[in-house]
Protein backbone atom coordinates (compact mmCIF):
# COMPACT_ATOMS: atom_id res chain seq x y z
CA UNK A 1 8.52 19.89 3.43
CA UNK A 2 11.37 18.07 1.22
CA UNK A 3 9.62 15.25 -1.18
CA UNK A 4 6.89 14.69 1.21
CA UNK A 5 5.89 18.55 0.19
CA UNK A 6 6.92 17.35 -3.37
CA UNK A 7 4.29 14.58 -3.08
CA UNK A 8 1.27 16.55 -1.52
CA UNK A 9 2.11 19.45 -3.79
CA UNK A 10 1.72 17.77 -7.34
CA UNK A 11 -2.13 17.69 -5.63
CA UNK A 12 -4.41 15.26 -4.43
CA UNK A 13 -6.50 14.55 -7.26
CA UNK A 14 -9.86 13.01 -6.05
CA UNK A 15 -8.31 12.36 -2.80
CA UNK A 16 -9.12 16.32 -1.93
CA UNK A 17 -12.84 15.37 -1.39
CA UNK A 18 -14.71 12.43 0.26
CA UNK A 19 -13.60 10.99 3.99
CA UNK A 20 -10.13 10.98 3.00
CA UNK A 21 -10.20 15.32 1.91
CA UNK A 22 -12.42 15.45 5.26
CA UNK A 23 -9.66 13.39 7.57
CA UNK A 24 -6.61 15.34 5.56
CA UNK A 25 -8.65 18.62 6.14
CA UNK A 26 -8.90 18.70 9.43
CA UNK A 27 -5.13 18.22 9.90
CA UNK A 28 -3.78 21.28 7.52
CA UNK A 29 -3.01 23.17 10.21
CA UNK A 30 -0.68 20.98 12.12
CA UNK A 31 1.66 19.93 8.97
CA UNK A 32 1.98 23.14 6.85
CA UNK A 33 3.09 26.73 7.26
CA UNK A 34 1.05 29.07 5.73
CA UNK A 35 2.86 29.81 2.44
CA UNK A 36 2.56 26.14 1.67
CA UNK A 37 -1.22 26.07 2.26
CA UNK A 38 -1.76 26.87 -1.62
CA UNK A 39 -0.56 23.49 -2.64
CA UNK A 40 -4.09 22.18 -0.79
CA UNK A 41 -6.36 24.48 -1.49
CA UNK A 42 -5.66 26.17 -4.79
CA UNK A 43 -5.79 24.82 -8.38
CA UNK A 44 -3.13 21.94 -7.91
CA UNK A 45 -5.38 20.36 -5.77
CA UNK A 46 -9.16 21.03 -7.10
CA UNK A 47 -10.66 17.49 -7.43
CA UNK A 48 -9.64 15.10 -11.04
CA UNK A 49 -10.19 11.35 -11.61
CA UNK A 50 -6.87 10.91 -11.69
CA UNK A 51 -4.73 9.32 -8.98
CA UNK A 52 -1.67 11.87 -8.14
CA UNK A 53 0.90 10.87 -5.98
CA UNK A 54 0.03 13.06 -3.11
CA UNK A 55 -3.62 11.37 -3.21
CA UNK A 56 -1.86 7.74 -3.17
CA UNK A 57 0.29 8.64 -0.06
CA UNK A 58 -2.82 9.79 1.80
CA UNK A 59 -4.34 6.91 0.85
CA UNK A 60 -2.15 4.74 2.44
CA UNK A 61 -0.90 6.76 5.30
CA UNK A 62 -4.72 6.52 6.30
CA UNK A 63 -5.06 3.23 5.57
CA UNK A 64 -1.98 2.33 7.84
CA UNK A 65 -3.16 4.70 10.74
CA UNK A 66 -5.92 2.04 10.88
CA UNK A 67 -3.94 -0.80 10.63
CA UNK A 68 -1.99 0.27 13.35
CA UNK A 69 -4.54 0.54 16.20
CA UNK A 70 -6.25 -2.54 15.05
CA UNK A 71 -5.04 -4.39 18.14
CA UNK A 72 -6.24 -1.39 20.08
CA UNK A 73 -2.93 0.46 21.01
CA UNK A 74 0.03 1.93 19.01
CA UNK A 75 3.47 1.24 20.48
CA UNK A 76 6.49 3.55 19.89
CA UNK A 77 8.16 0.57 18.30
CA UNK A 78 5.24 0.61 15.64
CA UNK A 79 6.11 3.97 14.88
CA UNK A 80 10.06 2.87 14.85
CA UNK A 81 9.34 0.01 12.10
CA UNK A 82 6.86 2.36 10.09
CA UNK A 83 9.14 4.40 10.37
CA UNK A 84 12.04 2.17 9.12
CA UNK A 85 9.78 0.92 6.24
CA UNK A 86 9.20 4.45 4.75
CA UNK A 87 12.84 5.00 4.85
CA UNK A 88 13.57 1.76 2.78
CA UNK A 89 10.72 2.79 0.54
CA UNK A 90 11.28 6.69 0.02
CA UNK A 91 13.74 8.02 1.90
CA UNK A 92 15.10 9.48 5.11
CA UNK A 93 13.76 12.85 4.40
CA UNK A 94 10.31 11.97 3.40
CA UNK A 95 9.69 9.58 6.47
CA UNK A 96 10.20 11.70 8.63
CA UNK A 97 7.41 13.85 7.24
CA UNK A 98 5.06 10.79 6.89
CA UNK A 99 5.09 9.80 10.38
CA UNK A 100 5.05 13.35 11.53
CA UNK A 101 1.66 13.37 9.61
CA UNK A 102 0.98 9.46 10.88
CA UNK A 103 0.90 10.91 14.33
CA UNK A 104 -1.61 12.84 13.58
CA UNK A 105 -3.74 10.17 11.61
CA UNK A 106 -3.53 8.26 15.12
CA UNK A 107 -5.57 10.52 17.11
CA UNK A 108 -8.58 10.40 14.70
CA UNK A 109 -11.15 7.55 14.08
CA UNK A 110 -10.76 6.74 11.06
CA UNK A 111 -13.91 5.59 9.34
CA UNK A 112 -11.99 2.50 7.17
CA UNK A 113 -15.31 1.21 4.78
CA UNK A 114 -15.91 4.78 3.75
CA UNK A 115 -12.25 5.36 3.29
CA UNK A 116 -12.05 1.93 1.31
CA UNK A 117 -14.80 2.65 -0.99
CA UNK A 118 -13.54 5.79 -1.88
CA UNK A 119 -9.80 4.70 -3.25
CA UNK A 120 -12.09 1.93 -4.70
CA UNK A 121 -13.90 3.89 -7.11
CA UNK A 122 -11.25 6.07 -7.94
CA UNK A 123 -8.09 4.15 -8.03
CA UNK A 124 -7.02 1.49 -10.73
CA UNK A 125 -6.35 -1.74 -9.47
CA UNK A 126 -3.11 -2.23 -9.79
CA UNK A 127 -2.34 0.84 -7.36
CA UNK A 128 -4.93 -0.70 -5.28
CA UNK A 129 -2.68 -4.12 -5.16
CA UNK A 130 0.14 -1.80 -4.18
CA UNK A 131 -1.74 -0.23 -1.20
CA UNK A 132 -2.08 -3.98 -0.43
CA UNK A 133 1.16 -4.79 -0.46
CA UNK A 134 2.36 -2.16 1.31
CA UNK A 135 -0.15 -2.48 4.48
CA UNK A 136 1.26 -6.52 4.93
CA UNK A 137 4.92 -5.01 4.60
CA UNK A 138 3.96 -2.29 7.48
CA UNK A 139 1.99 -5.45 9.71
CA UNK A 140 4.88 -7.21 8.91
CA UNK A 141 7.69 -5.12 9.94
CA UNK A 142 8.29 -6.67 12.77
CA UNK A 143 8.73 -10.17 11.34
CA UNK A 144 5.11 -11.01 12.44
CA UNK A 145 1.55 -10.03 11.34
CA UNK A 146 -0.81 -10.16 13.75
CA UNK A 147 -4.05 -11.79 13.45
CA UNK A 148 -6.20 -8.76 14.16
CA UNK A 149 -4.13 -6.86 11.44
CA UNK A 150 -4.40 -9.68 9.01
CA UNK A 151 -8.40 -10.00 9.44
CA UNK A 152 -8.79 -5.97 9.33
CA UNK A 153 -6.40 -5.94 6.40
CA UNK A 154 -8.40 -8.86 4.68
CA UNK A 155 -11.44 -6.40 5.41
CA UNK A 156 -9.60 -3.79 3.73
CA UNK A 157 -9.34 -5.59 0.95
CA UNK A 158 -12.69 -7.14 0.47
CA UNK A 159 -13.68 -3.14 0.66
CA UNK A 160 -11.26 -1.94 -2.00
CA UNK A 161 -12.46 -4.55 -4.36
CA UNK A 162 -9.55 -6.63 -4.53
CA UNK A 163 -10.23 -10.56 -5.41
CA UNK A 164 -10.08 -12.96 -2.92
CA UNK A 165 -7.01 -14.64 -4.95
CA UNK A 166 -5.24 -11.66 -5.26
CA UNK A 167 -5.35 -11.09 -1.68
CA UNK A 168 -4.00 -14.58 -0.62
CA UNK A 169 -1.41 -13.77 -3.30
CA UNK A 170 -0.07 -10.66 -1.41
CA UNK A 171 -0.56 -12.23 1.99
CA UNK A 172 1.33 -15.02 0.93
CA UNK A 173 4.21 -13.19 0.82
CA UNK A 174 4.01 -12.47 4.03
CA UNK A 175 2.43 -14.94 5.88
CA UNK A 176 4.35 -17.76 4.61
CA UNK A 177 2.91 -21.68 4.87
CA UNK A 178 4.00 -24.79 3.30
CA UNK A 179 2.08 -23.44 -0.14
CA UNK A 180 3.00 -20.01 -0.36
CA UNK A 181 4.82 -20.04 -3.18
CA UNK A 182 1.33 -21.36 -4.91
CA UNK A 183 -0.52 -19.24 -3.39
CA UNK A 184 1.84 -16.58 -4.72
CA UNK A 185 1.36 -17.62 -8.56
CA UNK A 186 -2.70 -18.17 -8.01
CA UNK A 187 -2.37 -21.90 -8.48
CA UNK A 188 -2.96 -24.90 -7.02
CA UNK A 189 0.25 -27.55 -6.20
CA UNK A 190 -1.09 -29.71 -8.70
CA UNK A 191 -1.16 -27.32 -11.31
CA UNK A 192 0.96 -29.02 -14.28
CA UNK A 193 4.66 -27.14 -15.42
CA UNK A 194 2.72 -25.66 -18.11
CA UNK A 195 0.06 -24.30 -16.14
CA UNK A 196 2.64 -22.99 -14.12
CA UNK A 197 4.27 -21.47 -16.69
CA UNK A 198 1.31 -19.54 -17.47
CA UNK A 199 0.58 -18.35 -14.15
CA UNK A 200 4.20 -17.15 -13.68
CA UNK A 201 3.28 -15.20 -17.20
CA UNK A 202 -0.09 -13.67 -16.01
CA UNK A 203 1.29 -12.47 -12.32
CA UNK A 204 4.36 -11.15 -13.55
CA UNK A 205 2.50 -9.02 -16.05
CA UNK A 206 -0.29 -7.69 -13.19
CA UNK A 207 2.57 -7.21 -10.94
CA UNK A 208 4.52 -5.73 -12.90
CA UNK A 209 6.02 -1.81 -11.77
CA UNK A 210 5.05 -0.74 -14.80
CA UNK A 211 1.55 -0.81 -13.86
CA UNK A 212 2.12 1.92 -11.07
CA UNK A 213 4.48 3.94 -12.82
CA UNK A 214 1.81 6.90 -13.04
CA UNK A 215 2.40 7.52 -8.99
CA UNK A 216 5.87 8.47 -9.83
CA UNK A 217 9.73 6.60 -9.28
CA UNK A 218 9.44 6.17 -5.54
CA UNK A 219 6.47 4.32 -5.84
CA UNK A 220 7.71 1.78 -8.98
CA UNK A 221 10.79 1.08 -7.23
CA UNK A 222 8.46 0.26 -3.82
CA UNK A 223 6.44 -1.93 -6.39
CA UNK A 224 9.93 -3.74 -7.43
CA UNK A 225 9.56 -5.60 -4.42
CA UNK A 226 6.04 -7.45 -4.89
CA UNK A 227 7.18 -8.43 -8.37
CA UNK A 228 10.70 -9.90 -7.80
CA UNK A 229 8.35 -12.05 -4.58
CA UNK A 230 6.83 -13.78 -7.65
CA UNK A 231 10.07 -14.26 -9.14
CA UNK A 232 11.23 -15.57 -6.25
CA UNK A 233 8.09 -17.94 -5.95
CA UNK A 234 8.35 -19.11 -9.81
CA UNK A 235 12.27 -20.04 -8.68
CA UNK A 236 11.35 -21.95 -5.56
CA UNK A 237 8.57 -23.98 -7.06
CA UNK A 238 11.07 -24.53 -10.25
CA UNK A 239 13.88 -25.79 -7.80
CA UNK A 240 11.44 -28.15 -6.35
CA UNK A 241 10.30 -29.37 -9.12
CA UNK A 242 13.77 -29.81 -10.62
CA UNK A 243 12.85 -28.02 -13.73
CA UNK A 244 15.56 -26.24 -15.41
């Protein structure tokens, strides 16, 4: 199974029980041979608080299955830019597997609140900005985030627990307007160059890769991306205000 089998066999933590052990469950069968069927049911897998890799790419490959039929139908050139995305993120290899798997996530229903609530009380919040992150990347992959996506994602959000701030940070990276850059650092464009200072301070630190480092390398590296956006957003709004 290459490092998607590398993922899903460090276990699932607590993603082994609740909707998202049901949904994964019921789909054993169709993505692993029976020598590899230890990795999900034996002691590697038996429920923890913790959040393992293999539990955080579950997560989101759920998460994304129900992104993806939000506007009722899944096109073959969704499946192309998820497919593309993975690849940036992790790897020829291992996005294969994940769509393989996506597939699969397609036919079900997938019940998102229940879902949502569960990665809510069991992952940190910083991996929960990450899911975030990475379901307006997917939407966005083909230059364009629908407004279904956007409201279900919003939903997803509210769900998970993530502020309403922090979610018009993330979107603003993606769904760009004359204040994104702003909306990116939490502030207002009357904030003062001290104030903006400060927010530059406080997003780079809960943005930071470090904070996801626990999911493993492919993951930080993933995360690189939402923290050089606020870079990038610190730079524009410095450039515009001519400060050196």
């Amino acid at each position: 199974m290459g490092k998607f089998g590398k993922w899903i066999g460090g276990g699932l933590g607590w993603a082994v029980g609740g909707p998202i052990g049901a949904i994964f469950g019921f789909m054993v069968g169709s993505l692993i041979d029976g020598s590899s069927a230890e990795m999900l049911t034996g002691r590697t897998t038996g429920y923890s608080g913790r959040t393992t890799t293999g539990g955080y790419v579950m997560s989101l490959l759920v998460l994304v299955s129900a992104v993806m039929k939000a506007d009722g139908k899944v096109l073959k050139s969704e499946l192309d830019y998820v497919k593309r995305f993975m690849v940036q993120s992790f790897g020829e290899a291992s996005a294969t597997e994940a769509v393989k798997l996506l597939r699969d996530l397609l036919k079900q229903t997938i019940p998102v609140n229940e879902v949502c609530r569960q990665i809510r009380q069991n992952m940190n919040y910083s991996a929960r900005l990450q899911l975030l992150h990475f379901l307006f990347g997917i939407a966005n992959a083909d230059a364009h985030v629908e407004e279904n996506e956007r409201r279900l994602i919003e939903n997803i959000a509210k769900e998970m627990g993530i502020g309403n701030s922090d979610f018009e940070s993330i979107q603003a990276m993606f769904v760009r307007n004359v204040n994104a850059d702003y909306k990116i650092l939490e502030i207002e464009p009357t904030a003062s160059d001290e104030d903006l200072k400060k927010a530059y301070r406080r997003m780079a630190m809960k943005y930071h890769p470090d904070k996801v480092s626990h999911l493993g390398d492919d993951f930080q590296k993933a995360a690189k991306d939402k923290f050089q956006m606020v870079n990038q957003a610190y730079e524009n709004i410095k450039k515009e205000r001519k400060i050196a």
